[in-house]
PDB file of N, CA and C in Angstrom:
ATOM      1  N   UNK A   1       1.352   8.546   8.004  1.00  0.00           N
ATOM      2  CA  UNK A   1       0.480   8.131   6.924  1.00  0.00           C
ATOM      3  C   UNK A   1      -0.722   9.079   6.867  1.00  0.00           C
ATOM      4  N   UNK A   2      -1.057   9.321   5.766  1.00  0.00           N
ATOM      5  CA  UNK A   2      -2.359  10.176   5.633  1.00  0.00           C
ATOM      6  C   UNK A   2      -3.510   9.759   5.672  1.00  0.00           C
ATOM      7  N   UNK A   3      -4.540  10.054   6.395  1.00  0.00           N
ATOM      8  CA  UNK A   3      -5.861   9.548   6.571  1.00  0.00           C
ATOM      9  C   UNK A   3      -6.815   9.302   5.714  1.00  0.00           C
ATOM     10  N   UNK A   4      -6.696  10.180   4.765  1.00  0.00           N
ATOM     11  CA  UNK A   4      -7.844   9.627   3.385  1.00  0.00           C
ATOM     12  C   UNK A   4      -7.255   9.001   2.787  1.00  0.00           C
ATOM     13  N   UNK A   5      -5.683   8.661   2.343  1.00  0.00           N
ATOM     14  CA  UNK A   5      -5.072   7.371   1.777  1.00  0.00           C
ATOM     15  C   UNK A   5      -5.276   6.177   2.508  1.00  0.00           C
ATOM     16  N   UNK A   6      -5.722   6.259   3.779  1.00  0.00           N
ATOM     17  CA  UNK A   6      -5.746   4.953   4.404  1.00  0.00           C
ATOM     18  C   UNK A   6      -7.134   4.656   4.718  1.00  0.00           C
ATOM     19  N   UNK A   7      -8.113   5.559   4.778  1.00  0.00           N
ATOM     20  CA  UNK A   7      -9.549   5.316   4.568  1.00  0.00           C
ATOM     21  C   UNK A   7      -9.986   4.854   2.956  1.00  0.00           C
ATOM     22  N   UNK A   8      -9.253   5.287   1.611  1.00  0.00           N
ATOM     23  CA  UNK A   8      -9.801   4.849   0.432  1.00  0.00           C
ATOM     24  C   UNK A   8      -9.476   3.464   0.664  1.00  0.00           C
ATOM     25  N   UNK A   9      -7.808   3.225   0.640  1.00  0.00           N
ATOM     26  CA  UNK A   9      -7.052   1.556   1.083  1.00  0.00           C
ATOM     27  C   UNK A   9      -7.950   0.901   1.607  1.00  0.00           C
ATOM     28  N   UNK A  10      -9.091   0.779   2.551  1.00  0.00           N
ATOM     29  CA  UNK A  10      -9.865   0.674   3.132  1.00  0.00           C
ATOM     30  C   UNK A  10     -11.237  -0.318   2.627  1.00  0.00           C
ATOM     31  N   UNK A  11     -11.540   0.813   1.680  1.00  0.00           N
ATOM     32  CA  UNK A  11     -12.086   0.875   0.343  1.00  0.00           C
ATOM     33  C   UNK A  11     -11.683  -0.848  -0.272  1.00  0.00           C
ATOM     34  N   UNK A  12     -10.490  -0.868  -0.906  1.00  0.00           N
ATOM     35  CA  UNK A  12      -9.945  -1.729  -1.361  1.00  0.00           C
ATOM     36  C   UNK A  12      -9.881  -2.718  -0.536  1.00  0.00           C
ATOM     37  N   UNK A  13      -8.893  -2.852   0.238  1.00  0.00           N
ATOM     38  CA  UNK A  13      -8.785  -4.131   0.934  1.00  0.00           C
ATOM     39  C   UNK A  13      -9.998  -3.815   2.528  1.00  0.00           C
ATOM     40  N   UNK A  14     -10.428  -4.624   3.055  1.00  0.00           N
ATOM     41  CA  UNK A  14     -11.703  -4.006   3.935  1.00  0.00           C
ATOM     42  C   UNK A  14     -11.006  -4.399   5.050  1.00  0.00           C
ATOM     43  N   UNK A  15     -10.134  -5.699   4.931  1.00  0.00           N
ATOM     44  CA  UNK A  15     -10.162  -5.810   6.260  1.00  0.00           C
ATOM     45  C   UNK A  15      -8.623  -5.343   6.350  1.00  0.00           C
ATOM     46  N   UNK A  16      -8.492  -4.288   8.552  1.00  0.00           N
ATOM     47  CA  UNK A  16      -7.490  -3.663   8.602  1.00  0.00           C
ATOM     48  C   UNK A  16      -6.338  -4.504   8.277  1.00  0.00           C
ATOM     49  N   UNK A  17      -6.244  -5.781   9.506  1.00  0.00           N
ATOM     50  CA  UNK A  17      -5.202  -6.680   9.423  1.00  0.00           C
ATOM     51  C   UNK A  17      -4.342  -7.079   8.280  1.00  0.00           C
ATOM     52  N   UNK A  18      -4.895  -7.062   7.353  1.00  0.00           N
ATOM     53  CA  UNK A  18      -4.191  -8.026   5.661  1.00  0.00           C
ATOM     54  C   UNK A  18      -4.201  -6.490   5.382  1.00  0.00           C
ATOM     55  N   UNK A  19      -4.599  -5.166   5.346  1.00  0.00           N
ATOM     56  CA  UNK A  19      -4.511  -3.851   4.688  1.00  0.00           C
ATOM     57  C   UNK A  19      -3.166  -3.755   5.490  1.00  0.00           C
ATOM     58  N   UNK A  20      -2.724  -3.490   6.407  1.00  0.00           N
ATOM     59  CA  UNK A  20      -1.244  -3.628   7.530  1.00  0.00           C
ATOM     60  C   UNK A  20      -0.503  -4.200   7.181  1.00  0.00           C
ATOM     61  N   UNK A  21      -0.586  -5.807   6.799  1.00  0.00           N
ATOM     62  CA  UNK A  21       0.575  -6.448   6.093  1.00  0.00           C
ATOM     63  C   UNK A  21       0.760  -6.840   4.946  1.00  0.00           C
ATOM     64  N   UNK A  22       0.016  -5.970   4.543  1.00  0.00           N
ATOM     65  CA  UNK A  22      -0.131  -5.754   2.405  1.00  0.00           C
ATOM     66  C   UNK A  22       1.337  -4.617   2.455  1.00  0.00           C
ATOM     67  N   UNK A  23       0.887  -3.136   2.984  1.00  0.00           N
ATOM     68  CA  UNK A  23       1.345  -2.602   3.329  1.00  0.00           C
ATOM     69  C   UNK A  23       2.701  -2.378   3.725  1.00  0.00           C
ATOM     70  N   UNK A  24       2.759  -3.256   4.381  1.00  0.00           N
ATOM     71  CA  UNK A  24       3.890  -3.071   5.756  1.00  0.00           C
ATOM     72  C   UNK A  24       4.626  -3.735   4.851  1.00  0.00           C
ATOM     73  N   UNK A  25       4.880  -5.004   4.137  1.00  0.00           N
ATOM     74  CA  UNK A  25       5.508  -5.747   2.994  1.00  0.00           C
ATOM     75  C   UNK A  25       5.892  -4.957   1.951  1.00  0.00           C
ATOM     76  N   UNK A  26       5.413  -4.181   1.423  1.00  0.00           N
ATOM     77  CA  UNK A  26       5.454  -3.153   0.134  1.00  0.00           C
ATOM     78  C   UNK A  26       6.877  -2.167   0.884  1.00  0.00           C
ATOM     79  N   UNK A  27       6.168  -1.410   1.832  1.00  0.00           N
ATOM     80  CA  UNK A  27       6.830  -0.308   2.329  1.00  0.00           C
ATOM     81  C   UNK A  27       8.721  -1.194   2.829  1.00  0.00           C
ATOM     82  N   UNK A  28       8.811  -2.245   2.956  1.00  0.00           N
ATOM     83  CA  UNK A  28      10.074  -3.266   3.262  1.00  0.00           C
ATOM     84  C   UNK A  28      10.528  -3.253   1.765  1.00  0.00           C
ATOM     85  N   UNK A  29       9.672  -3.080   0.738  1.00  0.00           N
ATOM     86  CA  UNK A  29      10.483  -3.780  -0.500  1.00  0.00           C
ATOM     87  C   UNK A  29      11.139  -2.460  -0.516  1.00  0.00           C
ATOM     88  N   UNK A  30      10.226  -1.195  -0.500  1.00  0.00           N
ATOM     89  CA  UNK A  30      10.656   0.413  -1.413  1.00  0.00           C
ATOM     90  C   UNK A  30      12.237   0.700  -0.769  1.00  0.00           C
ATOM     91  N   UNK A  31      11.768   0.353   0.869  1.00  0.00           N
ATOM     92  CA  UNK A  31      12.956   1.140   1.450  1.00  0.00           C
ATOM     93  C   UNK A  31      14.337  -0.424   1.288  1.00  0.00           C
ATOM     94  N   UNK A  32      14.621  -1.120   0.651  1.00  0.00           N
ATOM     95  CA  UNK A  32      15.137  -2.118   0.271  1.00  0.00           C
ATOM     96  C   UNK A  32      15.745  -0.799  -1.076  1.00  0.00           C
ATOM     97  N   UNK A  33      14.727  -0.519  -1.961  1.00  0.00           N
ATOM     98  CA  UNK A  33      15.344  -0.014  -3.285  1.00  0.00           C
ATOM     99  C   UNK A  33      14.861   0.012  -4.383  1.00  0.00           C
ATOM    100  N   UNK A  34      13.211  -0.887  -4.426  1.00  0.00           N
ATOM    101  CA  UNK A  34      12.643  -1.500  -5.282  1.00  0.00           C
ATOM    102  C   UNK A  34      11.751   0.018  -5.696  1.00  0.00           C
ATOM    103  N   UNK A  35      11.790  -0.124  -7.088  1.00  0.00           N
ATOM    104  CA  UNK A  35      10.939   1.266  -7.275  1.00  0.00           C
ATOM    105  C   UNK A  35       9.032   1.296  -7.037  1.00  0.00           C
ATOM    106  N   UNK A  36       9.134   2.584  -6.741  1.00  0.00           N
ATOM    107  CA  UNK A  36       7.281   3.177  -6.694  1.00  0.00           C
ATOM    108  C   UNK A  36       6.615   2.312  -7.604  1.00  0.00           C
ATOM    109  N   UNK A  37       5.044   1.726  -7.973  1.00  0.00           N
ATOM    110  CA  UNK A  37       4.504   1.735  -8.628  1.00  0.00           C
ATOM    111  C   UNK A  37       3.878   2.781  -9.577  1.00  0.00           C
ATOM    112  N   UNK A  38       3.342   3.768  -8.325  1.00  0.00           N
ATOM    113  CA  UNK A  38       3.047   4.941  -8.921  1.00  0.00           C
ATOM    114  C   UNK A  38       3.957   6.291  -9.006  1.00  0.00           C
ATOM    115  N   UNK A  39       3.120   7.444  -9.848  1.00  0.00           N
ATOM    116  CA  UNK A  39       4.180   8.622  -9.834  1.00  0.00           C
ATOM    117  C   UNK A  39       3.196   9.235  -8.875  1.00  0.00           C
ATOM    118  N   UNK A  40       4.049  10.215  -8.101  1.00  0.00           N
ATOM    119  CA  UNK A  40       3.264  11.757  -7.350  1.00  0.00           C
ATOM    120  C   UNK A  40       4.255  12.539  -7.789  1.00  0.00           C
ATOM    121  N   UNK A  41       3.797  13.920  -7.750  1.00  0.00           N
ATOM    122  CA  UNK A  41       4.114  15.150  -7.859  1.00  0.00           C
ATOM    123  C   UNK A  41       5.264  15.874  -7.041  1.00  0.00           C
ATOM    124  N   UNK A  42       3.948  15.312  -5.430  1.00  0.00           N
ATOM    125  CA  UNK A  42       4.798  15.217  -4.259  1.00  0.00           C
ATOM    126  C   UNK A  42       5.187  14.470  -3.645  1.00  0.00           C
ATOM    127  N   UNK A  43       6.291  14.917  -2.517  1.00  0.00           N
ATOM    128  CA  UNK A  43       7.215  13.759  -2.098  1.00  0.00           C
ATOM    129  C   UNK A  43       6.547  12.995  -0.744  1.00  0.00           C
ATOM    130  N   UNK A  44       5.938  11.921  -1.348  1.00  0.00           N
ATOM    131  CA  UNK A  44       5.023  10.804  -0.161  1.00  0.00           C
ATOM    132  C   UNK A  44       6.478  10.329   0.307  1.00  0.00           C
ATOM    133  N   UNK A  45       5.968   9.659   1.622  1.00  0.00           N
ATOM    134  CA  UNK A  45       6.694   8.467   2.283  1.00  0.00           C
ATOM    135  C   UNK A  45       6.516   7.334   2.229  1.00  0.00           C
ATOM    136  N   UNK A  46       7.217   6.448   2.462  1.00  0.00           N
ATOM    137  CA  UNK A  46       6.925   4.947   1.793  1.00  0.00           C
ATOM    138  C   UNK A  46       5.946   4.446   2.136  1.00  0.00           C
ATOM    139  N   UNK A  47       5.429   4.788   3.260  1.00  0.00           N
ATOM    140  CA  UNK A  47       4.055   4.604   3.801  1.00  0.00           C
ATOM    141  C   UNK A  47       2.976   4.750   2.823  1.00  0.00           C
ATOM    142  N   UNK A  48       3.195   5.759   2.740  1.00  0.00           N
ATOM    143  CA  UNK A  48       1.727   6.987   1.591  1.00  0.00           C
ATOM    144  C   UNK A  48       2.260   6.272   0.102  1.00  0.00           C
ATOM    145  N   UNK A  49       3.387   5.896  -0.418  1.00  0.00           N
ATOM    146  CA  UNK A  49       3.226   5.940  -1.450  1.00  0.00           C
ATOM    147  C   UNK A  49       2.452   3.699  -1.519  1.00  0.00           C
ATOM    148  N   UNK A  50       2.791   3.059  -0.682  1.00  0.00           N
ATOM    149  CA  UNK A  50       2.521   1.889  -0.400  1.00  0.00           C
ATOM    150  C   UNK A  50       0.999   1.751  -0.380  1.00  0.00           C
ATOM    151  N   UNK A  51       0.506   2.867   0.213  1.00  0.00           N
ATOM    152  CA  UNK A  51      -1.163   3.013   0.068  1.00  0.00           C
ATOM    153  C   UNK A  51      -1.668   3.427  -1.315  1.00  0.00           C
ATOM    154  N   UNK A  52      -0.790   4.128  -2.079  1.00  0.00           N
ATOM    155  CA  UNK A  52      -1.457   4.470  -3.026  1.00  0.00           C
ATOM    156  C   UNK A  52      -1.539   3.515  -4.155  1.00  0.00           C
ATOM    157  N   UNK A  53      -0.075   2.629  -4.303  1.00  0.00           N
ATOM    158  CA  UNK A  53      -0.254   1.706  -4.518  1.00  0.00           C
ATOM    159  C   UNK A  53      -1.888   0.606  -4.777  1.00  0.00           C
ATOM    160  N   UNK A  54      -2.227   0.443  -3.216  1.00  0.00           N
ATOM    161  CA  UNK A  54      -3.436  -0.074  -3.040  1.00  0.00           C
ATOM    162  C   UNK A  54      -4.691   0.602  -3.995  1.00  0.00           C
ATOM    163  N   UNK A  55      -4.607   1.870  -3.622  1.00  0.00           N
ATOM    164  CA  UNK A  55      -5.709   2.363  -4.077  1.00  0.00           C
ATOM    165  C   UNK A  55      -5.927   2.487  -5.891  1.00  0.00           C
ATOM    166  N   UNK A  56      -4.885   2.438  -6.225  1.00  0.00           N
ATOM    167  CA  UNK A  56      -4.352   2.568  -7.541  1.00  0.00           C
ATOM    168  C   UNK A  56      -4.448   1.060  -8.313  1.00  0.00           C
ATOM    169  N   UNK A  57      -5.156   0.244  -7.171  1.00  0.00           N
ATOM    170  CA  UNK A  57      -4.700  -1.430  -7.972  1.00  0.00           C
ATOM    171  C   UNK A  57      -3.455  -1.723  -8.615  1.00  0.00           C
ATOM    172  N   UNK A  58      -2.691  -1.016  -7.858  1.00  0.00           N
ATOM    173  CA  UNK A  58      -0.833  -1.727  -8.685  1.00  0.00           C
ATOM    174  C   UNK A  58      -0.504  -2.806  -7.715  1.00  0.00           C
ATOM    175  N   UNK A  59      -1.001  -2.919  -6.943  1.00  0.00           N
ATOM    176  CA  UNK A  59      -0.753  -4.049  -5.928  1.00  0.00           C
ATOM    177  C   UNK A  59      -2.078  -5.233  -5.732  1.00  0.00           C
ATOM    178  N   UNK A  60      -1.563  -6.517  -5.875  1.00  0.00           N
ATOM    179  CA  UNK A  60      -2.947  -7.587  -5.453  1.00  0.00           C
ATOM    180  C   UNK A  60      -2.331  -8.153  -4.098  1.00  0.00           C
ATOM    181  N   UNK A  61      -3.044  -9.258  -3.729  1.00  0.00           N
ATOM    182  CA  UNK A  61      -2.815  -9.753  -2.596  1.00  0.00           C
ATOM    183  C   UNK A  61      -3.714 -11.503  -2.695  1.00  0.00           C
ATOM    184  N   UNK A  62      -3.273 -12.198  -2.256  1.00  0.00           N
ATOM    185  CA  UNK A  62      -3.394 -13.869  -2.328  1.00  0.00           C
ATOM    186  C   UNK A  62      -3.530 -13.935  -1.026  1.00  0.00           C
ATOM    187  N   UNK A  63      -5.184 -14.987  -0.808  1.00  0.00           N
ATOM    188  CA  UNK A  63      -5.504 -15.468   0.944  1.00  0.00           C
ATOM    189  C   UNK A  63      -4.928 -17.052   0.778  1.00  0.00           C
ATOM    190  N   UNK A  64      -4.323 -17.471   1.702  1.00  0.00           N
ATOM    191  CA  UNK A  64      -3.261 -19.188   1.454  1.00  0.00           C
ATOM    192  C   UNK A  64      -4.461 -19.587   2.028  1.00  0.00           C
ATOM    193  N   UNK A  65      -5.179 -20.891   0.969  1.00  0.00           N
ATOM    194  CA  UNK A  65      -6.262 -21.791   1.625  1.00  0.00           C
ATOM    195  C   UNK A  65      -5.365 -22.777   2.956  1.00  0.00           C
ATOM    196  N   UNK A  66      -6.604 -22.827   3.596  1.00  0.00           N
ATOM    197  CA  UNK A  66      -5.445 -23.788   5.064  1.00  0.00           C
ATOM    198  C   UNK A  66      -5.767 -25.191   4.708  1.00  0.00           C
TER     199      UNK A  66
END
């Protein structure tokens, strides 16, 4: 994963834990089959493209009240 994609992500979601399994969920759907949100140029890994996602607001995320 690339470091300024995961420092902006950062940005977005603040805390690491829920940024990891925002993430980590996304990157399960792509390599499943489910397409990119976004386009690149170049060829990211599901990792990088799962962050950009984030940073890009193509992805939200829901906290379950207890």
């Amino acid at each position: 994963m690339r470091d300024d994609y995961i420092k902006e992500a950062l940005t977005v979601i603040p805390d690491a834990n829920l940024l990891i399994n925002v993430v980590s969920r996304r990157v399960k759907q792509l390599r499943r089959g489910n397409r990119p949100l976004v386009e690149s140029l170049e060829k990211l890994s599901s990792e990088d493209v799962a962050l950009r996602e984030v940073i890009e607001g193509k992805i939200s995320y829901e906290m379950a009240e207890a």
